[in-house]
PDB file of N, CA and C in Angstrom:
ATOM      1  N   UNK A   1      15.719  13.065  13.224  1.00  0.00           N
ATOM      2  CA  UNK A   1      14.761  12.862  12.158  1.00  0.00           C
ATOM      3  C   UNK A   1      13.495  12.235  12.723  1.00  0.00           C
ATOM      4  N   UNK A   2      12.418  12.334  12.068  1.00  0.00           N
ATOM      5  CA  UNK A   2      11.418  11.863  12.431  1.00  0.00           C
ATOM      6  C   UNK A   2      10.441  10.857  11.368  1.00  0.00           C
ATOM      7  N   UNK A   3       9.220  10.576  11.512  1.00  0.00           N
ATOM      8  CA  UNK A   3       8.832   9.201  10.998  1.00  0.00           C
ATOM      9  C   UNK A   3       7.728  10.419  10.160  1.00  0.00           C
ATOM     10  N   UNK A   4       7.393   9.696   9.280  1.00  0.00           N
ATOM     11  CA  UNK A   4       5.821  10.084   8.328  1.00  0.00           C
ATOM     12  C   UNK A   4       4.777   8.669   8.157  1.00  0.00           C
ATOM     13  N   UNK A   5       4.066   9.097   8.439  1.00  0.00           N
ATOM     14  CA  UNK A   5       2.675   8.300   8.103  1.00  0.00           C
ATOM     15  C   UNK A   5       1.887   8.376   6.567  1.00  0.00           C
ATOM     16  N   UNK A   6       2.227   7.622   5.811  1.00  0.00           N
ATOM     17  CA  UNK A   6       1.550   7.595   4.162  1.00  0.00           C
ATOM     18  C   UNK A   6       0.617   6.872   4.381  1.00  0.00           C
ATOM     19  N   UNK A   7      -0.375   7.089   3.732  1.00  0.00           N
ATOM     20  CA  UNK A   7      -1.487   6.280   3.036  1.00  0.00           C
ATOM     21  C   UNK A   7      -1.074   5.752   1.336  1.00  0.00           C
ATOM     22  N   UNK A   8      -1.005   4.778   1.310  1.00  0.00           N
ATOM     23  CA  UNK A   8      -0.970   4.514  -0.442  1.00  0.00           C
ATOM     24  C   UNK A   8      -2.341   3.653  -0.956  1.00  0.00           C
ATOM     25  N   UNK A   9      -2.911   4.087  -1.633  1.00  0.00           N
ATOM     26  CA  UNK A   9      -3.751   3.384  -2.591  1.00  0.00           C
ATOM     27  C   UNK A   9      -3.067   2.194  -3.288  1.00  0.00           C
ATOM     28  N   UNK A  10      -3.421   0.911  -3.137  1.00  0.00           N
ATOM     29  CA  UNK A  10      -3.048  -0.213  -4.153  1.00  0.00           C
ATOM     30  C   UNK A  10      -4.329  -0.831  -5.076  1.00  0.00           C
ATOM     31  N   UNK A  11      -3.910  -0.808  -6.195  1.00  0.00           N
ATOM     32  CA  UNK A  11      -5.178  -1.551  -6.844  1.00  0.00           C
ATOM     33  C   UNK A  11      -4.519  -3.150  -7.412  1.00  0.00           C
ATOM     34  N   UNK A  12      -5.406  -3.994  -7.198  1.00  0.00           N
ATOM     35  CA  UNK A  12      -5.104  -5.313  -7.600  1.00  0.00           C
ATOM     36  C   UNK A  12      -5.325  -5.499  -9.022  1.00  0.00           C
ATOM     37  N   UNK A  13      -4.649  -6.454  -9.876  1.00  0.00           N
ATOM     38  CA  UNK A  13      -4.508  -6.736 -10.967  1.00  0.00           C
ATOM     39  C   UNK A  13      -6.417  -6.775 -12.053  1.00  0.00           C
ATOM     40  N   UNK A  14      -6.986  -7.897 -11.090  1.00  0.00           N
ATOM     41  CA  UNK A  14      -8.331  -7.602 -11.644  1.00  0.00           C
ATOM     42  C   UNK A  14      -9.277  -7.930 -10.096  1.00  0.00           C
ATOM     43  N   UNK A  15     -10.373  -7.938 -10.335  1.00  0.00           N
ATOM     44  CA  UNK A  15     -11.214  -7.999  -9.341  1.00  0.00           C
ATOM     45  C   UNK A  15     -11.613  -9.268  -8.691  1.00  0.00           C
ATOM     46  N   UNK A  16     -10.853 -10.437  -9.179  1.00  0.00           N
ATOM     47  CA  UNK A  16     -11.077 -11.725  -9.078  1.00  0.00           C
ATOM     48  C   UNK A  16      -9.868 -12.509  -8.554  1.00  0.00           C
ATOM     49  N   UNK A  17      -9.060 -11.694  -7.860  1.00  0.00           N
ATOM     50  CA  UNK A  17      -7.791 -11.343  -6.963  1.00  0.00           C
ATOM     51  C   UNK A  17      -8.158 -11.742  -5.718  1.00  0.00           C
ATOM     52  N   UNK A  18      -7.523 -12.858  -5.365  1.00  0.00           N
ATOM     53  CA  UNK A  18      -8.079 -13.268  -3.173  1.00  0.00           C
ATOM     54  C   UNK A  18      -7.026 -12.037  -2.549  1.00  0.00           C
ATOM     55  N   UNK A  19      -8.206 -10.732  -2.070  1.00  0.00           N
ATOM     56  CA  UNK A  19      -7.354  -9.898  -1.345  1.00  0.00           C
ATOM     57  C   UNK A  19      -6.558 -10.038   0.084  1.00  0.00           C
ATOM     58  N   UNK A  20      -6.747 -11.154   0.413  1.00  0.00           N
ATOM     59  CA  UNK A  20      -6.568 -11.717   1.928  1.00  0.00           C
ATOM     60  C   UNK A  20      -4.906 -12.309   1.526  1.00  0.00           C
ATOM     61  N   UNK A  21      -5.101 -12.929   0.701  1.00  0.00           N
ATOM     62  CA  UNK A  21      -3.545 -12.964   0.015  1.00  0.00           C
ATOM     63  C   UNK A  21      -3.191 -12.102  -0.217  1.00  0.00           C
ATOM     64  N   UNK A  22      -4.110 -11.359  -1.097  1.00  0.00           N
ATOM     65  CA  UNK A  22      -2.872 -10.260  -1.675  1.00  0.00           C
ATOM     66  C   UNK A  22      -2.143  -9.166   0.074  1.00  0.00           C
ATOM     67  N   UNK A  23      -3.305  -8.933   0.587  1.00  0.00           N
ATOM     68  CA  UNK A  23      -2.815  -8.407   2.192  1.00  0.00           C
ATOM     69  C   UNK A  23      -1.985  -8.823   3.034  1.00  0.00           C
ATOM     70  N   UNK A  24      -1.501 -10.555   3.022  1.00  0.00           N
ATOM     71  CA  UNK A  24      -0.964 -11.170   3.813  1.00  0.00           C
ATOM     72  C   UNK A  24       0.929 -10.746   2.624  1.00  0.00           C
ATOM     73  N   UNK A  25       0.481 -10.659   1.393  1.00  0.00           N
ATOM     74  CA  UNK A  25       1.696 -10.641   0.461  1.00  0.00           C
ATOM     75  C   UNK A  25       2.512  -9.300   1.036  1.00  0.00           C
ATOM     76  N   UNK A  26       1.446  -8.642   0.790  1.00  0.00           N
ATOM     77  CA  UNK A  26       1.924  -7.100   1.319  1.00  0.00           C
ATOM     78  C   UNK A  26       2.873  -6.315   2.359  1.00  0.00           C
ATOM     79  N   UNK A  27       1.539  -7.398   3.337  1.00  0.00           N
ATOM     80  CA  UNK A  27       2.729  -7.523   4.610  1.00  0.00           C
ATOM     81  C   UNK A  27       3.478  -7.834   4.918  1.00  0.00           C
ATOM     82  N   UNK A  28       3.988  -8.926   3.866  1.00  0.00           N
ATOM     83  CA  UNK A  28       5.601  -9.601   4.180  1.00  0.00           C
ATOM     84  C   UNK A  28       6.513  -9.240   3.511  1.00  0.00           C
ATOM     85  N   UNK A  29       6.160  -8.250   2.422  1.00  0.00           N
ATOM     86  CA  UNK A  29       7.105  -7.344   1.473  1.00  0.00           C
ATOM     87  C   UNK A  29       7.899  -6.409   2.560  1.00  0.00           C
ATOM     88  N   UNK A  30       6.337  -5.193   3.349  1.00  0.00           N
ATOM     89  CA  UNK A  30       6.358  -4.574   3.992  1.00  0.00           C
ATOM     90  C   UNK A  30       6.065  -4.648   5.472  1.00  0.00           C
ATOM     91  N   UNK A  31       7.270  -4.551   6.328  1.00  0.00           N
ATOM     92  CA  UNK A  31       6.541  -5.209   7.529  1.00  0.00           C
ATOM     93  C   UNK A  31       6.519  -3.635   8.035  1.00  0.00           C
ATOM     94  N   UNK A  32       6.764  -2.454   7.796  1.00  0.00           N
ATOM     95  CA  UNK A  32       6.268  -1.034   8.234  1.00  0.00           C
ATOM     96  C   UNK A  32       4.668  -0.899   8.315  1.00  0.00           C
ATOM     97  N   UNK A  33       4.156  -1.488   7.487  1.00  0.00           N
ATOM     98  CA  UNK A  33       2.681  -1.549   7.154  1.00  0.00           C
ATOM     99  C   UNK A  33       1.840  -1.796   8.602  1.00  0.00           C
ATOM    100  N   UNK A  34       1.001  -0.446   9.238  1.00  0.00           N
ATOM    101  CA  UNK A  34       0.106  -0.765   9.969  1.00  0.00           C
ATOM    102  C   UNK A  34      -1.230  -0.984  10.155  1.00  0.00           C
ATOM    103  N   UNK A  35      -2.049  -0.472   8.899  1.00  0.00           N
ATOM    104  CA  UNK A  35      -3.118  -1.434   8.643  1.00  0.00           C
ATOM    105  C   UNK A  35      -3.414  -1.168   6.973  1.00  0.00           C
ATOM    106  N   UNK A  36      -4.683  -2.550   7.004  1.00  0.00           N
ATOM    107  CA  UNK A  36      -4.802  -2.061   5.336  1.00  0.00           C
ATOM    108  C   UNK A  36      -6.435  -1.606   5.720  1.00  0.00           C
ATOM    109  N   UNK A  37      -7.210  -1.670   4.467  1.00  0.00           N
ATOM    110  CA  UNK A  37      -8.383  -1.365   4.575  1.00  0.00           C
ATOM    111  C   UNK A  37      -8.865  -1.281   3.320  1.00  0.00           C
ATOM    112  N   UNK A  38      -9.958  -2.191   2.833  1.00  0.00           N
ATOM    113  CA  UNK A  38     -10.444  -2.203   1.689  1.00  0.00           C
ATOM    114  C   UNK A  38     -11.360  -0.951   1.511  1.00  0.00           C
ATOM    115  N   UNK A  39     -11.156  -0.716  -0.215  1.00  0.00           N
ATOM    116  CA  UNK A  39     -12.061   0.660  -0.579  1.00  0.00           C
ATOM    117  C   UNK A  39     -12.958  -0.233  -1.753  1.00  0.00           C
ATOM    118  N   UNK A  40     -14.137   0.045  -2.037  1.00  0.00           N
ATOM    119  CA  UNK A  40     -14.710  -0.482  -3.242  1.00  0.00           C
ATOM    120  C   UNK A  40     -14.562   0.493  -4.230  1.00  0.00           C
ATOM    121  N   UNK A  41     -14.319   0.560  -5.175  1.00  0.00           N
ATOM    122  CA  UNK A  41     -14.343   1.283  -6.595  1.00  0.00           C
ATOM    123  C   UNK A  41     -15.363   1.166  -7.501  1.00  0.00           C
ATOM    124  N   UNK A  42     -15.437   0.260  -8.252  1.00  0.00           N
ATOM    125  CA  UNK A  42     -16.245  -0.115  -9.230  1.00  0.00           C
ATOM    126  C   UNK A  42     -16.757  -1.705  -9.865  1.00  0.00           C
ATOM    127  N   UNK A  43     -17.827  -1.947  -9.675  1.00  0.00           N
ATOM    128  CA  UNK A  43     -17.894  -2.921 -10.644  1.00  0.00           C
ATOM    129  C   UNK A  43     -17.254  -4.632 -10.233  1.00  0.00           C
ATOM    130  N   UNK A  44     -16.976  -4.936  -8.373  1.00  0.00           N
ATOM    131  CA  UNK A  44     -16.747  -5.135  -7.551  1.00  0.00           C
ATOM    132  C   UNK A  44     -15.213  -4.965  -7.449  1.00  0.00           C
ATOM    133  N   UNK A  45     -14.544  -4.435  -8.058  1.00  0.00           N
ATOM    134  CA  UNK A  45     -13.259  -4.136  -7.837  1.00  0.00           C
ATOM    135  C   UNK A  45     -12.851  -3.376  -6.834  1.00  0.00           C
ATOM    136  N   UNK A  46     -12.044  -3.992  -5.798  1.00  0.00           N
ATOM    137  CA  UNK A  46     -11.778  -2.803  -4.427  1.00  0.00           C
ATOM    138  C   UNK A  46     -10.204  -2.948  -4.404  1.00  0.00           C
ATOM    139  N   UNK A  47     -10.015  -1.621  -3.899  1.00  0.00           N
ATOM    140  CA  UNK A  47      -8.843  -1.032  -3.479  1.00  0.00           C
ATOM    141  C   UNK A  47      -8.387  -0.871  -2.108  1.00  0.00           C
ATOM    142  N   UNK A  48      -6.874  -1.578  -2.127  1.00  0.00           N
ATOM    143  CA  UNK A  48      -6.547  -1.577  -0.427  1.00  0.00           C
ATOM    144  C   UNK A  48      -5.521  -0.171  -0.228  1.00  0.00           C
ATOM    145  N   UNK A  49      -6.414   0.198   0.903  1.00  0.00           N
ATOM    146  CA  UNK A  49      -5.840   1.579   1.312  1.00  0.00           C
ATOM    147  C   UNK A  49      -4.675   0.877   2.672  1.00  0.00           C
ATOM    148  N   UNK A  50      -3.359   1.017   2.267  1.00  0.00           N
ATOM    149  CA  UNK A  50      -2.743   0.671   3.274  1.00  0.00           C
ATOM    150  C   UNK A  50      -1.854   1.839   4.359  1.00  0.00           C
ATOM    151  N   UNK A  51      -1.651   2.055   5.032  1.00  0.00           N
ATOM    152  CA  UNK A  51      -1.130   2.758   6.005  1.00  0.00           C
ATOM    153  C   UNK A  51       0.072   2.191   6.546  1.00  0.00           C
ATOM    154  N   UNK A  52       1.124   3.069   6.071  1.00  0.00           N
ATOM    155  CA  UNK A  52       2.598   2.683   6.832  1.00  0.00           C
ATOM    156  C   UNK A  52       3.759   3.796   7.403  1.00  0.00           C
ATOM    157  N   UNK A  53       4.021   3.666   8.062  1.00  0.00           N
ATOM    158  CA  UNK A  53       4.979   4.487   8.984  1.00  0.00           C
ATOM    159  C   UNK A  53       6.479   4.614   9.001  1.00  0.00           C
ATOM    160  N   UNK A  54       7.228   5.207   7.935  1.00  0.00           N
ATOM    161  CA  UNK A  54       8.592   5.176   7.424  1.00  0.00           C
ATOM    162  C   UNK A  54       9.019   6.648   8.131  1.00  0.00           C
ATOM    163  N   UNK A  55      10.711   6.172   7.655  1.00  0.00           N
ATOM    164  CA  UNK A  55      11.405   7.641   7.986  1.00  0.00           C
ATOM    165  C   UNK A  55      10.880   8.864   7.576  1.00  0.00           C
ATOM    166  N   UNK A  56      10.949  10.425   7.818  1.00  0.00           N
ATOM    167  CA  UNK A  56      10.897  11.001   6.796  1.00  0.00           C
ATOM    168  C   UNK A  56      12.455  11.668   5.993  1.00  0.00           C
ATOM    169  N   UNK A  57      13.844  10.743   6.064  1.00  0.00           N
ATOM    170  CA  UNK A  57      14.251  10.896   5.118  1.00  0.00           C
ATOM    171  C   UNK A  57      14.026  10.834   3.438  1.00  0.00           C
ATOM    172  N   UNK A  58      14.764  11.784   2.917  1.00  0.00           N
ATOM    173  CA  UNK A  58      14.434  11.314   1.234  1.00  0.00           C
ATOM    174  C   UNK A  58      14.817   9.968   0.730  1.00  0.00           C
ATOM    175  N   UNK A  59      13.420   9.744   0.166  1.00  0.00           N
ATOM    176  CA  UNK A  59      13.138   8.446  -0.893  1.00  0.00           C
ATOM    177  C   UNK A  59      12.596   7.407   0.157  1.00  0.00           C
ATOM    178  N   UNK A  60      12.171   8.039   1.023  1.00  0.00           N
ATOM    179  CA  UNK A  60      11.764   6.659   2.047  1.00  0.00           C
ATOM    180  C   UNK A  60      10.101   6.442   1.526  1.00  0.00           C
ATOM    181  N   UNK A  61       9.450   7.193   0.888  1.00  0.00           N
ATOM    182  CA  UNK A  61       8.291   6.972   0.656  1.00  0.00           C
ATOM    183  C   UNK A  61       8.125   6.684  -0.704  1.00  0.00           C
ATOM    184  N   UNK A  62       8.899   7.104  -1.822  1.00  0.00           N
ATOM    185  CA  UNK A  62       9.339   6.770  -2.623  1.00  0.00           C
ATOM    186  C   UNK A  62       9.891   4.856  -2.933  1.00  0.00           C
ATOM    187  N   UNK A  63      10.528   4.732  -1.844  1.00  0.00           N
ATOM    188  CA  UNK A  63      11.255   3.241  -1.826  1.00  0.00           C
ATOM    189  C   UNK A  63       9.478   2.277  -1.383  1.00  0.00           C
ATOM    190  N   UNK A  64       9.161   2.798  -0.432  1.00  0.00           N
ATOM    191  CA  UNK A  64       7.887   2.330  -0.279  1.00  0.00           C
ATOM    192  C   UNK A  64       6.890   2.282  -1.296  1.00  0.00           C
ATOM    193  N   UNK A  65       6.365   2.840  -2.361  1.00  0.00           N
ATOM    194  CA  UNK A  65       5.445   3.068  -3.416  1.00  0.00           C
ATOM    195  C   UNK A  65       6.146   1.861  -4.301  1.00  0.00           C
ATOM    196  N   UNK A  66       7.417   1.535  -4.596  1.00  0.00           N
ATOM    197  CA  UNK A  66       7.782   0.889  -5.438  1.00  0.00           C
ATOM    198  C   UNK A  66       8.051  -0.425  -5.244  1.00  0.00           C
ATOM    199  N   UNK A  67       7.935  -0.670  -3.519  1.00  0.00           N
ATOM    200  CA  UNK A  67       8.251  -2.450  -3.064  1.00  0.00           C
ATOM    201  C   UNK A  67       6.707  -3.158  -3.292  1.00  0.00           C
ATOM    202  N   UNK A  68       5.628  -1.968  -2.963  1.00  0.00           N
ATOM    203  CA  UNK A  68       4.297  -2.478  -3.052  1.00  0.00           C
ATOM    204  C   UNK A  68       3.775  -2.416  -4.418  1.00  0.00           C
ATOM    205  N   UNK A  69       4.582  -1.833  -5.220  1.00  0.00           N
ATOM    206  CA  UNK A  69       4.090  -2.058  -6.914  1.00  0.00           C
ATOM    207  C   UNK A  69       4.664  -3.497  -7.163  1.00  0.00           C
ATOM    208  N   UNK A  70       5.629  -3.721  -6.746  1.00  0.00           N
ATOM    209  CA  UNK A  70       6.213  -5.135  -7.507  1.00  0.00           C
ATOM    210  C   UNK A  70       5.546  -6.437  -6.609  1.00  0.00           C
ATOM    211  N   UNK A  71       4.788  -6.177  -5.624  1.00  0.00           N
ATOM    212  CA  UNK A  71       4.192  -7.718  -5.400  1.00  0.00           C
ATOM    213  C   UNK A  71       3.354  -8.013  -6.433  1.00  0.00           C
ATOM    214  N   UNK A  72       3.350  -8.899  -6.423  1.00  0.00           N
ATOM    215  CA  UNK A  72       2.804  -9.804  -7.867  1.00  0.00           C
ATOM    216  C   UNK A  72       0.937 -10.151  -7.088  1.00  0.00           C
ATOM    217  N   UNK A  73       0.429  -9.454  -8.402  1.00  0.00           N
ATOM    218  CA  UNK A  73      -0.700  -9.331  -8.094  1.00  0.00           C
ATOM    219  C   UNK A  73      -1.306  -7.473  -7.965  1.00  0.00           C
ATOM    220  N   UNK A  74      -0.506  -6.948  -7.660  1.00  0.00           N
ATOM    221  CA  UNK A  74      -0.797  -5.361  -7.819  1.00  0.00           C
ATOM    222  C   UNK A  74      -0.626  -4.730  -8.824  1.00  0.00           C
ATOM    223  N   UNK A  75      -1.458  -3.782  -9.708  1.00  0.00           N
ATOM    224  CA  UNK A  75      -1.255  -3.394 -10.952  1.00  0.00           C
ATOM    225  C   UNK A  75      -0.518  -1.904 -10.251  1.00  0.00           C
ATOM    226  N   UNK A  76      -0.907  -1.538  -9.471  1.00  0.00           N
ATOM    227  CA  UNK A  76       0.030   0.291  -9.274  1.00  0.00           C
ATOM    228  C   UNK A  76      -0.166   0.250  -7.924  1.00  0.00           C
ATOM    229  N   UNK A  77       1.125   0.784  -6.996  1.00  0.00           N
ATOM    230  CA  UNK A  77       0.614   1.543  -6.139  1.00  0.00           C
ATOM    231  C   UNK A  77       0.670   3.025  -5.873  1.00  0.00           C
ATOM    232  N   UNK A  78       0.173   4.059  -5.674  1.00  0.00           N
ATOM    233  CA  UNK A  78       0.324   5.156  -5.627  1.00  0.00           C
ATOM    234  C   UNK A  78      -0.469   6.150  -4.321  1.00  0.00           C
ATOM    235  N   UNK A  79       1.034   6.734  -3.883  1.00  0.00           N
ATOM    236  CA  UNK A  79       0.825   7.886  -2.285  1.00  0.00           C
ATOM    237  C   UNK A  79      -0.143   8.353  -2.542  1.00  0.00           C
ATOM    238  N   UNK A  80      -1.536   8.745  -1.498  1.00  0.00           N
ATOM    239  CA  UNK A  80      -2.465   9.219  -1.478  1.00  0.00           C
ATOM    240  C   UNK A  80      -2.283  10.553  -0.850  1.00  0.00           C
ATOM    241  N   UNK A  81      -1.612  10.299   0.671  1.00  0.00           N
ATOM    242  CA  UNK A  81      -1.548  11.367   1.932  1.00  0.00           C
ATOM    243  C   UNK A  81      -0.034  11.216   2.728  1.00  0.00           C
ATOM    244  N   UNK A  82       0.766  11.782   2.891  1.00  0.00           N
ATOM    245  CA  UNK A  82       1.747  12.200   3.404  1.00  0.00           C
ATOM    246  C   UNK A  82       1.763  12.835   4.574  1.00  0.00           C
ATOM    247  N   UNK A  83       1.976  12.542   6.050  1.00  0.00           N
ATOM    248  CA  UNK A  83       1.571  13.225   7.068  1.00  0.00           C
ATOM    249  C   UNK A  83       2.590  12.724   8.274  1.00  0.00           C
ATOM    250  N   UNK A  84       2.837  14.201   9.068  1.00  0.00           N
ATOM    251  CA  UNK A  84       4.135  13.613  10.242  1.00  0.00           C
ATOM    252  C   UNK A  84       3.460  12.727  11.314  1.00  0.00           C
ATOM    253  N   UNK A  85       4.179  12.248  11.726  1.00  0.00           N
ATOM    254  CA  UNK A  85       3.090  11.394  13.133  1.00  0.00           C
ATOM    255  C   UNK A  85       3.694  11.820  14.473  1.00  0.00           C
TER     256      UNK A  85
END
């Protein structure tokens, strides 16, 4: 078997969110996580584009979308890009 590389979009609860926490939270949920990277959206609200490197068995990206929805402080996370490495 081999590994996949996702991108997931996370958006934070509101825009007045310390993303440096919320990044450091992330990473200790997920220690697969190899980088993040802020996106701006709107209205100063930005979105961390994170990049992580799981199996590509089934539900491995799946299990991933749903550990980074439940840190506290993230309103959704949701797969952007799916790709073998």
């Amino acid at each position: 078997m081999g590994d996949v590389a996702c991108i997931i979009r996370v958006m934070p609860e509101s825009p007045d969110i310390d993303l440096e926490a919320l990044k450091a939270a992330l990473k200790e949920t997920v220690p697969e996580i190899h980088e993040i990277q802020e996106q701006p959206i709107a209205f100063g609200l930005k979105a961390l584009m994170v990049v992580a490197v799981v199996g590509d068995q089934g539900g491995q990206t799946d299990q991933l979308e749903t550990k980074l929805s439940s840190v506290p402080g993230v309103e959704r996370a949701e797969i952007v890009e799916v790709t073998l490495t």
